[in-house]
C-alpha atoms as a PDB file:
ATOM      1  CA  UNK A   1      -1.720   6.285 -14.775  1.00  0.00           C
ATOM      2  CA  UNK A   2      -0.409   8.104 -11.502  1.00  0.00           C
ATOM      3  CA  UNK A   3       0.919   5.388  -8.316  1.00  0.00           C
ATOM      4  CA  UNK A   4      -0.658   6.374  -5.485  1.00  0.00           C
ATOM      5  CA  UNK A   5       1.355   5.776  -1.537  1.00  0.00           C
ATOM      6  CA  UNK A   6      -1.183   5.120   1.052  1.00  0.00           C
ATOM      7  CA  UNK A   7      -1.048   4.287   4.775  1.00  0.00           C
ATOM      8  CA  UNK A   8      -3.024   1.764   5.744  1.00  0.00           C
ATOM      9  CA  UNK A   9      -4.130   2.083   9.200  1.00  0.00           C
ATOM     10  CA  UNK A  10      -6.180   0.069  11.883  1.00  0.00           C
ATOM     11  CA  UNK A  11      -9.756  -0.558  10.583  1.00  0.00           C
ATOM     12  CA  UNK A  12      -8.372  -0.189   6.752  1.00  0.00           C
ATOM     13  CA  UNK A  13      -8.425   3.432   7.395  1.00  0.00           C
ATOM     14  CA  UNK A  14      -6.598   5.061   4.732  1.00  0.00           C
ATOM     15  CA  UNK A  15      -4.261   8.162   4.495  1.00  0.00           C
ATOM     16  CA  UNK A  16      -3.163   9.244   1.040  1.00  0.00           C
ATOM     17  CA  UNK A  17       1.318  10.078   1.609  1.00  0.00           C
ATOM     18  CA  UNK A  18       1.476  11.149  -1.982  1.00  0.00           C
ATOM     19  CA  UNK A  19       0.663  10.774  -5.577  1.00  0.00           C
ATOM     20  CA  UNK A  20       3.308   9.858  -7.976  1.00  0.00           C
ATOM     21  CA  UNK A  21       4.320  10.222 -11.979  1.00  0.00           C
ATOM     22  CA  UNK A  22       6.617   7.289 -11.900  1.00  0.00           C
ATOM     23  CA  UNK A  23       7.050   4.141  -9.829  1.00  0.00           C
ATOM     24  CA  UNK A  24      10.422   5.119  -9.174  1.00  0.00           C
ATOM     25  CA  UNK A  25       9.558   8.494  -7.461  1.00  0.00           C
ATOM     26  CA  UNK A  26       6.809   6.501  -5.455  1.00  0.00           C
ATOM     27  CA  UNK A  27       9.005   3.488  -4.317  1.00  0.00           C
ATOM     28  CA  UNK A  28      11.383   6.120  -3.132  1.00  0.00           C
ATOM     29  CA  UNK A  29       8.799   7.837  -1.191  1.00  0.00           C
ATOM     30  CA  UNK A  30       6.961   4.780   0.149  1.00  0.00           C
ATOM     31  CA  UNK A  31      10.389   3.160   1.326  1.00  0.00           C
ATOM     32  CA  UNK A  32      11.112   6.859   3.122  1.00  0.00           C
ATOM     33  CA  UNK A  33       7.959   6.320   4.689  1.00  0.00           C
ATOM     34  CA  UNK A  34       8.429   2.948   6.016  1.00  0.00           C
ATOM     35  CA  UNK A  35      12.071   3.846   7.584  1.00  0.00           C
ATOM     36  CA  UNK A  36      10.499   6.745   9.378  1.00  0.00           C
ATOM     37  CA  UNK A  37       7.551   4.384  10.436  1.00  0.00           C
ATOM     38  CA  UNK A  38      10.156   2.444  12.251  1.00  0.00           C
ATOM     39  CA  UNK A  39      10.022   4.728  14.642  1.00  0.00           C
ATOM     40  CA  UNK A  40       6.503   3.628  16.009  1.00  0.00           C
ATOM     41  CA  UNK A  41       3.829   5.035  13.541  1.00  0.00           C
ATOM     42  CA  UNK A  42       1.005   2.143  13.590  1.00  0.00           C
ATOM     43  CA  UNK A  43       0.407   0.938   9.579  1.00  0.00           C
ATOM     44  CA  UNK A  44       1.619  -0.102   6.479  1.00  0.00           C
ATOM     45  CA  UNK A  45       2.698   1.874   3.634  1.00  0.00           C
ATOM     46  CA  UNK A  46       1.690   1.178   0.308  1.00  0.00           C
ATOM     47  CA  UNK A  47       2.359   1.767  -3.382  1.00  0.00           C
ATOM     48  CA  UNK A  48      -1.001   1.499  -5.646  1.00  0.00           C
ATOM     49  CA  UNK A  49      -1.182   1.671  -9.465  1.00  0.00           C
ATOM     50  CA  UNK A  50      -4.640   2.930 -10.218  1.00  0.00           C
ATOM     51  CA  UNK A  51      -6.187   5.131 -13.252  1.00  0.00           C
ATOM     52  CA  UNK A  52      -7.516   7.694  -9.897  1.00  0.00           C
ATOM     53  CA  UNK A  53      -7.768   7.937  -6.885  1.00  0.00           C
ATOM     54  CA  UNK A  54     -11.114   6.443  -5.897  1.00  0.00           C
ATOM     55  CA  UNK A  55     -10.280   2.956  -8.234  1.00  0.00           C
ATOM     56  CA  UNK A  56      -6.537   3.132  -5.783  1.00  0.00           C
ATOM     57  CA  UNK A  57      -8.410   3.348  -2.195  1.00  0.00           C
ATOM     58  CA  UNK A  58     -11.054   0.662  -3.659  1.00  0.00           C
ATOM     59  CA  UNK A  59      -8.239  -1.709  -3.911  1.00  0.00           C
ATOM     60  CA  UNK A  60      -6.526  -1.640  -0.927  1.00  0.00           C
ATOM     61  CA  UNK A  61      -9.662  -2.199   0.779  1.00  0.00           C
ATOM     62  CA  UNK A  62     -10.126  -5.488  -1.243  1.00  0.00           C
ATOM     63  CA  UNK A  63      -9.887  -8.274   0.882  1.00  0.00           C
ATOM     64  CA  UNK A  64      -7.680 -10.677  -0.802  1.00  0.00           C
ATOM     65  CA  UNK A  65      -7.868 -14.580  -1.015  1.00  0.00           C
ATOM     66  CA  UNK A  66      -4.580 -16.217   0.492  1.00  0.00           C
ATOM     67  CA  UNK A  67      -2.517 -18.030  -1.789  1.00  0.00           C
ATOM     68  CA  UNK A  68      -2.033 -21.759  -2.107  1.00  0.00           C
ATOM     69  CA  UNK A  69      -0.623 -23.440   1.082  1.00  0.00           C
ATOM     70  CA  UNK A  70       2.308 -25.390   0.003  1.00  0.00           C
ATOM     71  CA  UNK A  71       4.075 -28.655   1.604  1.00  0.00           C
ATOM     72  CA  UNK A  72       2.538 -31.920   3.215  1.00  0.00           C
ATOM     73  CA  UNK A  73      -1.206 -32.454   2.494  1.00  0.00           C
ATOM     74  CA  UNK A  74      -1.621 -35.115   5.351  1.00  0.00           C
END
């Protein structure tokens, strides 16, 4: 399965940065990316293990449940 490295924009818009053989190759890329995005681009960059394309962009536009809150429960 290929990793996919998405931007994630305002309004979960989503712009496909590359397609990738190995995680390696796509952490690389991502982590480029990000450095450049330091400069002002609006967005997060993402890596995405996915068997395609479609089943990738489905899951970043999963809302996820936050995790457990830790500490004091008074």
């Amino acid at each position: 399965m290929p990793y996919y490295v998405y931007r994630v924009g305002a309004l979960g818009v989503l712009t496909k940065l590359g397609e990738f053989a190995a995680f390696r190759d796509a952490s690389a890329h991502a982590k480029s990316q990000r450095t450049a995005d330091a400069q002002g681009a609006a967005g997060r960059v993402k890596v995405m293990f996915a068997d395609n394309e479609l089943i990738a962009e489905d899951l970043l536009s999963q809302v996820r449940e936050p995790g457990p809150m830790t500490g004091d429960d008074d």
